[in-house]
N, C-alpha and C. Protein backbone atom coordinates (compact mmCIF):
# COMPACT_ATOMS: atom_id res chain seq x y z
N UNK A 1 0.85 -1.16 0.00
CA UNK A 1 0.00 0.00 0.00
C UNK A 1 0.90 1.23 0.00
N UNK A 2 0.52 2.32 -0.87
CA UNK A 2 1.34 3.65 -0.90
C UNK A 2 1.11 4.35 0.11
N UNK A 3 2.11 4.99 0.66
CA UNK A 3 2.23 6.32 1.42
C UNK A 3 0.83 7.12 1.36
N UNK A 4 0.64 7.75 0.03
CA UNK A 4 -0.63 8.21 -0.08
C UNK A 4 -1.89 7.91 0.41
N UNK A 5 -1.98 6.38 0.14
CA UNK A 5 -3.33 5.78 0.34
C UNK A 5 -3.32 5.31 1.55
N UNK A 6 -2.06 5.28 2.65
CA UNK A 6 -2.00 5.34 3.71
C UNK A 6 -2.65 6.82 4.47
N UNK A 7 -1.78 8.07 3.75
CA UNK A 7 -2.42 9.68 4.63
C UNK A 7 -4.01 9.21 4.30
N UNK A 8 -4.33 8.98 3.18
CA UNK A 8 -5.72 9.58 2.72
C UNK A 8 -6.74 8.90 3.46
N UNK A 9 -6.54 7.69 3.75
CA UNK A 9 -7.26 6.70 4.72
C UNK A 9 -7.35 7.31 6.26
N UNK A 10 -6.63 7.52 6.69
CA UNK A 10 -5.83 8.17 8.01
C UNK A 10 -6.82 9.58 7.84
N UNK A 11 -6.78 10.87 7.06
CA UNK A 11 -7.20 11.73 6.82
C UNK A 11 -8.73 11.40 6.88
N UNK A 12 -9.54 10.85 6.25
CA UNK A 12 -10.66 10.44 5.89
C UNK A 12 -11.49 10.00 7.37
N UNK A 13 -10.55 8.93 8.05
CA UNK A 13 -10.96 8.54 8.88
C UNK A 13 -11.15 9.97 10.09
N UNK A 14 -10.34 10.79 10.14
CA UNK A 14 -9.95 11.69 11.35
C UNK A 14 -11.70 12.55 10.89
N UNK A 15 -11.69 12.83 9.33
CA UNK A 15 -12.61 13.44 9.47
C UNK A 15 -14.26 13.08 9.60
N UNK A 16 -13.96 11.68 9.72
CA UNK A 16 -15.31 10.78 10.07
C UNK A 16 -15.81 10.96 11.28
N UNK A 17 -14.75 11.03 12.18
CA UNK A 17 -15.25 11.27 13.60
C UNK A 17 -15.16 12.38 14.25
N UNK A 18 -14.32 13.36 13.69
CA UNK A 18 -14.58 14.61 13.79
C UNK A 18 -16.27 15.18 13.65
N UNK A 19 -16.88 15.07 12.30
CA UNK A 19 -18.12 14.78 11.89
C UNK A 19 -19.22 14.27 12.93
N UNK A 20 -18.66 13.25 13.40
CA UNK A 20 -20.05 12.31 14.07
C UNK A 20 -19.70 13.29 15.51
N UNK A 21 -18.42 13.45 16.13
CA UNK A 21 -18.69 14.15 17.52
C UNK A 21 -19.61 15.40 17.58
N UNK A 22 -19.53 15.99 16.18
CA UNK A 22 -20.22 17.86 16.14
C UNK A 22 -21.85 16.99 15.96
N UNK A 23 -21.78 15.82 15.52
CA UNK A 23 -23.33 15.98 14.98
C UNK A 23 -23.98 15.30 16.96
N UNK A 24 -22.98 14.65 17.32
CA UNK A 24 -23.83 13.77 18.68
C UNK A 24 -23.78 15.15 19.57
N UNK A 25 -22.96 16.41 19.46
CA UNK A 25 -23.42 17.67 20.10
C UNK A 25 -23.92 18.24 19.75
N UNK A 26 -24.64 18.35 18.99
CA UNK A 26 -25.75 18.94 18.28
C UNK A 26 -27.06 18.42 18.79
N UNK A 27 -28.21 19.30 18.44
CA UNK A 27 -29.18 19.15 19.02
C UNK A 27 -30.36 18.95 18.23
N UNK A 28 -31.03 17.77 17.41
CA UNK A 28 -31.72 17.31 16.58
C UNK A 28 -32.98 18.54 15.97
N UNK A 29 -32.73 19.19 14.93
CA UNK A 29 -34.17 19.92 14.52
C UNK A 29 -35.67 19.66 15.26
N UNK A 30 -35.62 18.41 15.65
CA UNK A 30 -37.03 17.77 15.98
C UNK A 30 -37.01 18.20 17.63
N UNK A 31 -36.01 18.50 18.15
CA UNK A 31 -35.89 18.79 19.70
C UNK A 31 -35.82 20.21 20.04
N UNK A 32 -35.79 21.21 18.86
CA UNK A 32 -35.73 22.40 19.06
C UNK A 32 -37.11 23.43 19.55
N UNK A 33 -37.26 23.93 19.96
CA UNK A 33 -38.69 24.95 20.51
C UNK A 33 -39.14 25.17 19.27
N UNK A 34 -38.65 25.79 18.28
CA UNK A 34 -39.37 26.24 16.77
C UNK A 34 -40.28 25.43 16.54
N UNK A 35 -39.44 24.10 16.42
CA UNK A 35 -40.52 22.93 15.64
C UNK A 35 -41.68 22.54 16.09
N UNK A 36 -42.58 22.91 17.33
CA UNK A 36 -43.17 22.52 17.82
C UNK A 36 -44.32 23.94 17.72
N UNK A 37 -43.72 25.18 17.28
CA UNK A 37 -44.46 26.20 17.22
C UNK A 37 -45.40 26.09 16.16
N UNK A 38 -45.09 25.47 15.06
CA UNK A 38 -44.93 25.54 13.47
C UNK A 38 -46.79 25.58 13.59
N UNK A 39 -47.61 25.54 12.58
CA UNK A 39 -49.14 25.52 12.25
C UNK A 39 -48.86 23.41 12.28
N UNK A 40 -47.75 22.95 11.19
CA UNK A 40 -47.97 21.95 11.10
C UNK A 40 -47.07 21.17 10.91
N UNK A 41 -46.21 20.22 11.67
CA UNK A 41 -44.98 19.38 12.06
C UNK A 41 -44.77 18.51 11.01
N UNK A 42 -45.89 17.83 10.35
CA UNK A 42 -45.30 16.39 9.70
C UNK A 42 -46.16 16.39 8.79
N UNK A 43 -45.98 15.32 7.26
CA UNK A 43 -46.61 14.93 6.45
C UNK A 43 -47.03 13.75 6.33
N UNK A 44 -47.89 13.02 5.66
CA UNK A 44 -48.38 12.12 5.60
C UNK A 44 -48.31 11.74 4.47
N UNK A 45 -47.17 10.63 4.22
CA UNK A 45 -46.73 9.46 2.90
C UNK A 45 -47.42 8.56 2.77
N UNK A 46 -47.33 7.80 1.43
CA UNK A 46 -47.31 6.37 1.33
C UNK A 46 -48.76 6.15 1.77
N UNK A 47 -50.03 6.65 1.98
CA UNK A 47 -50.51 5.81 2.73
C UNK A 47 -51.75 5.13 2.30
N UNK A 48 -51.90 3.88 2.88
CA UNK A 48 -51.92 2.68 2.17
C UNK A 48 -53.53 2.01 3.23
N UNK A 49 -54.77 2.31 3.11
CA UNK A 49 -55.90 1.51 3.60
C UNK A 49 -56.14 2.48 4.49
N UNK A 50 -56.94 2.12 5.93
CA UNK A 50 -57.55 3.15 6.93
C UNK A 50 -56.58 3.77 7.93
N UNK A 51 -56.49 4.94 7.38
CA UNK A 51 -55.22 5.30 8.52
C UNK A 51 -56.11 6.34 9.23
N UNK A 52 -56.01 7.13 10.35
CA UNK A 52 -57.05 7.65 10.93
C UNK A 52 -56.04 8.91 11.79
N UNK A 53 -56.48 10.08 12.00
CA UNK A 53 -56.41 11.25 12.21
C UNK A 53 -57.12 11.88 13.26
N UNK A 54 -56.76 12.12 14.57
CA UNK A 54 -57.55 12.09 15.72
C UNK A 54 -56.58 13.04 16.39
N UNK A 55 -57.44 13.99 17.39
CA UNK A 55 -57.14 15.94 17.88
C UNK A 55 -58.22 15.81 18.76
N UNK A 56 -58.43 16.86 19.32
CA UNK A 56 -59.23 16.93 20.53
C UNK A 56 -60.62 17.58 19.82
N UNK A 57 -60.66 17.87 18.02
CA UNK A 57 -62.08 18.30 17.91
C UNK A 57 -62.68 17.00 17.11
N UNK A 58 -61.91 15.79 16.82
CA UNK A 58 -62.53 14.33 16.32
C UNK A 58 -61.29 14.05 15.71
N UNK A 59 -62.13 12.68 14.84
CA UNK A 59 -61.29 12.08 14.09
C UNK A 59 -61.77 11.68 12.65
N UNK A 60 -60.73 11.96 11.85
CA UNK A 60 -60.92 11.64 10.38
C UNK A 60 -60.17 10.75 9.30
N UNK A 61 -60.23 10.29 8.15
CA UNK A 61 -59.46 9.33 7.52
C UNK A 61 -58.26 10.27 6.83
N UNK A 62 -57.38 9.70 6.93
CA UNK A 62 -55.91 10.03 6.62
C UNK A 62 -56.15 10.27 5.05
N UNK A 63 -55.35 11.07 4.03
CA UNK A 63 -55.10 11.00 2.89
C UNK A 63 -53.42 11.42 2.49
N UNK A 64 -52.55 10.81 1.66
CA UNK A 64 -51.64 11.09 1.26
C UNK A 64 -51.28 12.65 0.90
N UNK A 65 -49.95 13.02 1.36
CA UNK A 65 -49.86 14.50 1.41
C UNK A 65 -50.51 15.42 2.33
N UNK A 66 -50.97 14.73 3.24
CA UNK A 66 -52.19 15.40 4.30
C UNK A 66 -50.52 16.32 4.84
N UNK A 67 -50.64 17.06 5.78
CA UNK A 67 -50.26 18.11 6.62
C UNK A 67 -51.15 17.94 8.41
N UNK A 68 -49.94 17.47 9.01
CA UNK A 68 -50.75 17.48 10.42
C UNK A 68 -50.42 18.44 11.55
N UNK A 69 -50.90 18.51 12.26
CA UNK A 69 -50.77 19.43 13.54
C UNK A 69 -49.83 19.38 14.38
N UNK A 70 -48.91 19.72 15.02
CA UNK A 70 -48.77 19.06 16.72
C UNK A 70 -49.66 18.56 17.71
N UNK A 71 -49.32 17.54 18.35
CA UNK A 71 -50.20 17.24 18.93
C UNK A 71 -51.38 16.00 18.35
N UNK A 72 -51.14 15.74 17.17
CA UNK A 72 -52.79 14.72 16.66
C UNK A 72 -51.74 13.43 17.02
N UNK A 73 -52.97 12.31 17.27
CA UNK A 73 -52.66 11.18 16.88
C UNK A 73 -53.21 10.32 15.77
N UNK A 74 -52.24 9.31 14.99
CA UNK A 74 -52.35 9.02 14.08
C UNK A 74 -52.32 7.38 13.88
N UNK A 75 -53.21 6.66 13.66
CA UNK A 75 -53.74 5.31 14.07
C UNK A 75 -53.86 4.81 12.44
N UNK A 76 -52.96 3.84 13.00
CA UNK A 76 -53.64 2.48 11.48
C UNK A 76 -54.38 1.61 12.08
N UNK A 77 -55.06 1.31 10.83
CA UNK A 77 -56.04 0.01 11.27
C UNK A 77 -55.65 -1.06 10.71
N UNK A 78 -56.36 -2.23 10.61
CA UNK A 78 -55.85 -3.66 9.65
C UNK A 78 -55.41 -3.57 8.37
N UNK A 79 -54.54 -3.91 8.04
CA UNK A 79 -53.96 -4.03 7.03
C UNK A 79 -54.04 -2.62 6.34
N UNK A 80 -53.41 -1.42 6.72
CA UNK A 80 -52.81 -0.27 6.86
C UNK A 80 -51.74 0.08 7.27
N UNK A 81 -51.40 0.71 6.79
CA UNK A 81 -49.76 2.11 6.72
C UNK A 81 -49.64 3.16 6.62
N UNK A 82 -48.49 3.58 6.70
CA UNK A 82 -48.52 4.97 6.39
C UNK A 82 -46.74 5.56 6.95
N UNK A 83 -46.18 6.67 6.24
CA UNK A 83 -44.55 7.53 6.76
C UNK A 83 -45.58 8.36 6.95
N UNK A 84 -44.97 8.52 8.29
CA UNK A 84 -45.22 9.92 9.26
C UNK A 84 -43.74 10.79 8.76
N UNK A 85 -43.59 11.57 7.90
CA UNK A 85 -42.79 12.51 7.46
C UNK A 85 -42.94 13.67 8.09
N UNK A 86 -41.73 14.07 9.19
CA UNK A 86 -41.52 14.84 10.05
C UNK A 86 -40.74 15.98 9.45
N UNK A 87 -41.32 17.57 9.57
CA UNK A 87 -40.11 18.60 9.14
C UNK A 87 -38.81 18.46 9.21
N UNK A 88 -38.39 17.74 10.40
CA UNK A 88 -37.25 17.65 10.67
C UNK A 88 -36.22 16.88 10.18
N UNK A 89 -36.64 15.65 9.38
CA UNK A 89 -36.17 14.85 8.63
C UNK A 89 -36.27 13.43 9.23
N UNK A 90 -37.15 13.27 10.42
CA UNK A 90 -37.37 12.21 10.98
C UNK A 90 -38.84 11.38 10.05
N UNK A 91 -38.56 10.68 9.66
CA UNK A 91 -39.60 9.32 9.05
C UNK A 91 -39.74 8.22 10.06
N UNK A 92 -40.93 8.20 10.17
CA UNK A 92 -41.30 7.43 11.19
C UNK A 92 -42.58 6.15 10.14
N UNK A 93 -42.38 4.74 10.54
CA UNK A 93 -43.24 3.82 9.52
C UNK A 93 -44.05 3.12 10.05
N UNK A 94 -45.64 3.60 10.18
CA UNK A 94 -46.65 2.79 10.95
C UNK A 94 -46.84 1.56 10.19
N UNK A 95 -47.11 0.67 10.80
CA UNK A 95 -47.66 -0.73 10.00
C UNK A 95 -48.96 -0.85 10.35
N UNK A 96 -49.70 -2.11 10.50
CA UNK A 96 -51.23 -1.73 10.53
C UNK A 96 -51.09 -2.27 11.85
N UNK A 97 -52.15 -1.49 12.68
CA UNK A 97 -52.23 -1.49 13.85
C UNK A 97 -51.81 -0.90 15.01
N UNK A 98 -50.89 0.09 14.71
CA UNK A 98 -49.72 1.06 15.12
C UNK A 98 -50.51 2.42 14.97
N UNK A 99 -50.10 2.90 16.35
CA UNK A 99 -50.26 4.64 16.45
C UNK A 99 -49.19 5.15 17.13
N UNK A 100 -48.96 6.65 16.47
CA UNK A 100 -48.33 7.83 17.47
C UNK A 100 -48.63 8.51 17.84
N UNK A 101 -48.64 9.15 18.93
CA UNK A 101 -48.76 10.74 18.87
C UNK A 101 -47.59 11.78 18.18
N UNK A 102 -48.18 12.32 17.30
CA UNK A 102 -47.03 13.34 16.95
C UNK A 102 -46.75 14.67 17.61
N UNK A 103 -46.06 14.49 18.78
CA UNK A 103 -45.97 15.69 19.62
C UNK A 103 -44.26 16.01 19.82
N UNK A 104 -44.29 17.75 19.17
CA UNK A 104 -42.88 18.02 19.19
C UNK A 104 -42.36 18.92 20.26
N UNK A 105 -41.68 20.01 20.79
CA UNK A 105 -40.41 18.92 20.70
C UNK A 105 -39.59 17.64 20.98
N UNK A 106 -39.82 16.33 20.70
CA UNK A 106 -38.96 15.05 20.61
C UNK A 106 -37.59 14.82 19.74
N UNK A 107 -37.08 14.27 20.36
CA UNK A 107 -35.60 13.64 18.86
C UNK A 107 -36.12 12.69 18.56
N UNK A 108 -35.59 12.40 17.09
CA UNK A 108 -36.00 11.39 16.04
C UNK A 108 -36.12 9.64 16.83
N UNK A 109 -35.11 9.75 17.99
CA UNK A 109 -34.95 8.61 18.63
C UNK A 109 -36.66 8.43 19.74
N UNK A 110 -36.63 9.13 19.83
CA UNK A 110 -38.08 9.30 20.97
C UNK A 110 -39.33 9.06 20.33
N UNK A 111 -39.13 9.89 18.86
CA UNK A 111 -40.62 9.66 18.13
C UNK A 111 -40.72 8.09 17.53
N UNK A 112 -39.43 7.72 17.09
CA UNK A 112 -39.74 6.51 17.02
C UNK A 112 -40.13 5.39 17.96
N UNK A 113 -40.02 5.54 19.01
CA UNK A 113 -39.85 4.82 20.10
C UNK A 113 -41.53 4.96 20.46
N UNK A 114 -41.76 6.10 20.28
CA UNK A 114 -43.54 6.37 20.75
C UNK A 114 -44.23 5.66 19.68
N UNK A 115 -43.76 5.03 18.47
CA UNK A 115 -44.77 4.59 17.93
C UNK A 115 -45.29 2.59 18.95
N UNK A 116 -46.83 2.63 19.09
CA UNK A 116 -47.23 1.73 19.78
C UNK A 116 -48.25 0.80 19.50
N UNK A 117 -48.93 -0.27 20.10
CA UNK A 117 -49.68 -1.22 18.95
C UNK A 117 -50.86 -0.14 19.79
N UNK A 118 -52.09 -0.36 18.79
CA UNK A 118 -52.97 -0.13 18.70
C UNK A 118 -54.26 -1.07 18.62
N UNK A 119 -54.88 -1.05 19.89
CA UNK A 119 -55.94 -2.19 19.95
C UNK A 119 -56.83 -2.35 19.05
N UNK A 120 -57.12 -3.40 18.18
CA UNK A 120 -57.81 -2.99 16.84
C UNK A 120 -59.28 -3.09 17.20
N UNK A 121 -60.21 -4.03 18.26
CA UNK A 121 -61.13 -3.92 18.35
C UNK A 121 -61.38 -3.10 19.24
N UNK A 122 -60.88 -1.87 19.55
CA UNK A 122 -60.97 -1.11 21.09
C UNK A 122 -61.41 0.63 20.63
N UNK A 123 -62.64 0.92 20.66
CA UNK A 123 -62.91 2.51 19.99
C UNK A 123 -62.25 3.58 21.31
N UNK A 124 -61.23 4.40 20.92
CA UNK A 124 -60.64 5.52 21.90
C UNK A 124 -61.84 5.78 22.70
N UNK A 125 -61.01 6.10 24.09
CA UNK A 125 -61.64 6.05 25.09
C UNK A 125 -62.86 4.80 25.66
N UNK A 126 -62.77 3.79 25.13
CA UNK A 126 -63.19 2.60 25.58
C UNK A 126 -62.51 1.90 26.48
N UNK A 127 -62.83 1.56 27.17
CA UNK A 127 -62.26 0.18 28.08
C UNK A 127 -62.37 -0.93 27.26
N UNK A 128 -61.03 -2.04 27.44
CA UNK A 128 -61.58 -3.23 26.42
C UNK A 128 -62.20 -3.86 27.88
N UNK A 129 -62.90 -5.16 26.66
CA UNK A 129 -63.59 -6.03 27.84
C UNK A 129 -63.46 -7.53 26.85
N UNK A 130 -63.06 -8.18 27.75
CA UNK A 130 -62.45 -9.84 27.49
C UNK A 130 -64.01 -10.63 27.75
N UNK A 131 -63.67 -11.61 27.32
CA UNK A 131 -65.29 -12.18 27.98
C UNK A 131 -65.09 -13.61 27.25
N UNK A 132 -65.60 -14.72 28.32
CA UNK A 132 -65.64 -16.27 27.68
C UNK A 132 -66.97 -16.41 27.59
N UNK A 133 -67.34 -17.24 27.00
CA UNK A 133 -68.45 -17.76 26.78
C UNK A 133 -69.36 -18.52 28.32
N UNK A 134 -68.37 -18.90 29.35
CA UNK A 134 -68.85 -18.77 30.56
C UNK A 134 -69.19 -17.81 31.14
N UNK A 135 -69.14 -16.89 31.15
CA UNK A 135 -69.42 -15.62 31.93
C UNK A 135 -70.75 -15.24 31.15
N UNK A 136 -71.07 -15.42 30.13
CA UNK A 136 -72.23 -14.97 29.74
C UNK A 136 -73.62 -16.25 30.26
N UNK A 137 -73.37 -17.39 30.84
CA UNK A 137 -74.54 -17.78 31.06
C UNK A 137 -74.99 -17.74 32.19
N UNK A 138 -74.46 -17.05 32.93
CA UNK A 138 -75.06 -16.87 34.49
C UNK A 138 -76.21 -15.46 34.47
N UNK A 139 -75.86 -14.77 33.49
CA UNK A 139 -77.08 -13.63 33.08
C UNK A 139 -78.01 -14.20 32.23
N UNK A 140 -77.89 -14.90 31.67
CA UNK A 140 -78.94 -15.64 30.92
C UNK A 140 -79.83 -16.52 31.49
N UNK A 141 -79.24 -17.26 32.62
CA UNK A 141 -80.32 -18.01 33.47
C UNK A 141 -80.85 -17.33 33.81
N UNK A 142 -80.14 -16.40 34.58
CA UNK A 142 -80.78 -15.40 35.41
C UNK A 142 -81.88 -14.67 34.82
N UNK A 143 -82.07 -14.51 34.09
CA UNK A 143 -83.09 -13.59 32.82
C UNK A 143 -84.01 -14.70 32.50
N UNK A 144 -83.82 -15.92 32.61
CA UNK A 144 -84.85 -16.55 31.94
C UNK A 144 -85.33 -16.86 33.25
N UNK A 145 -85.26 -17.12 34.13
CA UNK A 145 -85.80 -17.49 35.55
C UNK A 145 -86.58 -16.69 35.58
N UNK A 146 -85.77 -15.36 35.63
CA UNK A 146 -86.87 -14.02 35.85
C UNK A 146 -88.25 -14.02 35.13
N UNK A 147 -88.14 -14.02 34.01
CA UNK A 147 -89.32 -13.86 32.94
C UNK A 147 -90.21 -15.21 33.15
N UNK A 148 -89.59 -16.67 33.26
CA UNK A 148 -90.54 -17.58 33.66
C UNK A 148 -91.25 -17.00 34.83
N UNK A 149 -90.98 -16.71 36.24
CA UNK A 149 -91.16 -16.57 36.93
C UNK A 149 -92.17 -15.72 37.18
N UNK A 150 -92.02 -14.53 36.45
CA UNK A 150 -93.44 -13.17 36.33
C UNK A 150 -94.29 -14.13 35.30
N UNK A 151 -94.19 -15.08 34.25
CA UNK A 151 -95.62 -15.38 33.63
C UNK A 151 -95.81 -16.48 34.65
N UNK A 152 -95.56 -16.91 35.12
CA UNK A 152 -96.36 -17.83 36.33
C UNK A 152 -97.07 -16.88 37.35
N UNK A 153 -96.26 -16.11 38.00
CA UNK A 153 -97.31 -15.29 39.04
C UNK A 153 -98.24 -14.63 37.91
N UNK A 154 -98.32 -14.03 36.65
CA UNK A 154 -99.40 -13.83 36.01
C UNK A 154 -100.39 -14.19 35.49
N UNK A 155 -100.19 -15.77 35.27
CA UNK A 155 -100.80 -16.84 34.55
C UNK A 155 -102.28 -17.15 35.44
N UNK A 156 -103.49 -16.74 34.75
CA UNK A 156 -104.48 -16.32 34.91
C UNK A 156 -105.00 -15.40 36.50
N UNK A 157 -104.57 -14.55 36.01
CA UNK A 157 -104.52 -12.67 36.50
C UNK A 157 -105.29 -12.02 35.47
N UNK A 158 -105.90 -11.62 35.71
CA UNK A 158 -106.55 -10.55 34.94
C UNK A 158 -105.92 -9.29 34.20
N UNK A 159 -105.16 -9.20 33.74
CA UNK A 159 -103.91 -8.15 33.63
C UNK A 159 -104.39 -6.86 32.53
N UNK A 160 -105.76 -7.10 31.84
CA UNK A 160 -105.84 -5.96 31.10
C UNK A 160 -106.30 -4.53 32.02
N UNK A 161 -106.45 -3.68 31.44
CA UNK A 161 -106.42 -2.38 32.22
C UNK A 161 -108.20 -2.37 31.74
N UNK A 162 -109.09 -2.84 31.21
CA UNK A 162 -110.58 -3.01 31.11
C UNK A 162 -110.89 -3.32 31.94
């Protein structure tokens, strides 16, 4: 190996990590106060079946190129997707069943990290509820006892109002 291609390697390398130390002190666009001021943080790519769009005045179906708020959350459903395309240069990739909140200021490492599964049979602000097929027949006796029970004490009663 030449002299040369020895400095230039050597050189190259010094300025590789030179590079990565200024960028790990640096402070991610997505973590800055601005970005969070903006009318609207992120775009909406790619997107692919029911993706859903939800703020504190409702919720609506996603469309490609949409423009979102700070602050919304953004929900796939079954067999749905969607890039959450962030000003900042953070891309974030829901699969189906996956939501975020897109709330800034975060670093690119955080927003990804917030993306989470999403209960598919569960409408926001619901409680889920599990249930076996045992648990439902103890109200059912119970209901049919009942109703046998009032047409026997009725069973010839006079019950019309004539």
């Amino acid at each position: 190996m030449s002299k040369f291609a020895k400095c230039s390697g050597l050189v190259v390398g010094a300025l590789v990590m030179v590079a990565s130390q200024l960028a790990a002190g640096q402070q991610s666009t997505c973590e800055g106060t601005g970005s969070a001021s903006r009318d609207t943080v992120a775009e909406l790519r790619e997107v692919q079946g029911n993706v859903l769009v939800s703020d504190k005045a409702g919720m609506a179906s996603a469309v490609s190129g949409q423009r979102v708020p700070n602050g919304v959350r953004i929900t796939t459903t079954s067999k749905a997707s969607v890039t959450v395309a962030f000003d900042c240069g953070c891309n974030v990739q829901l699969k189906e069943n996956e939501r975020i909140d897109a709330e800034l200021p975060r670093s690119c490492a955080g927003l990804l990290a917030a993306v989470t599964g999403a209960a598919p049979a569960t409408a926001l602000g619901a409680s889920a509820v599990t249930a076996t097929a045992g648990s439902f027949s103890a109200p059912i006796i119970a209901g049919a006892v009942g109703v046998g029970g009032y047409l026997l004490y009725r069973n010839g009663r006079n019950s019309s109002p004539n």
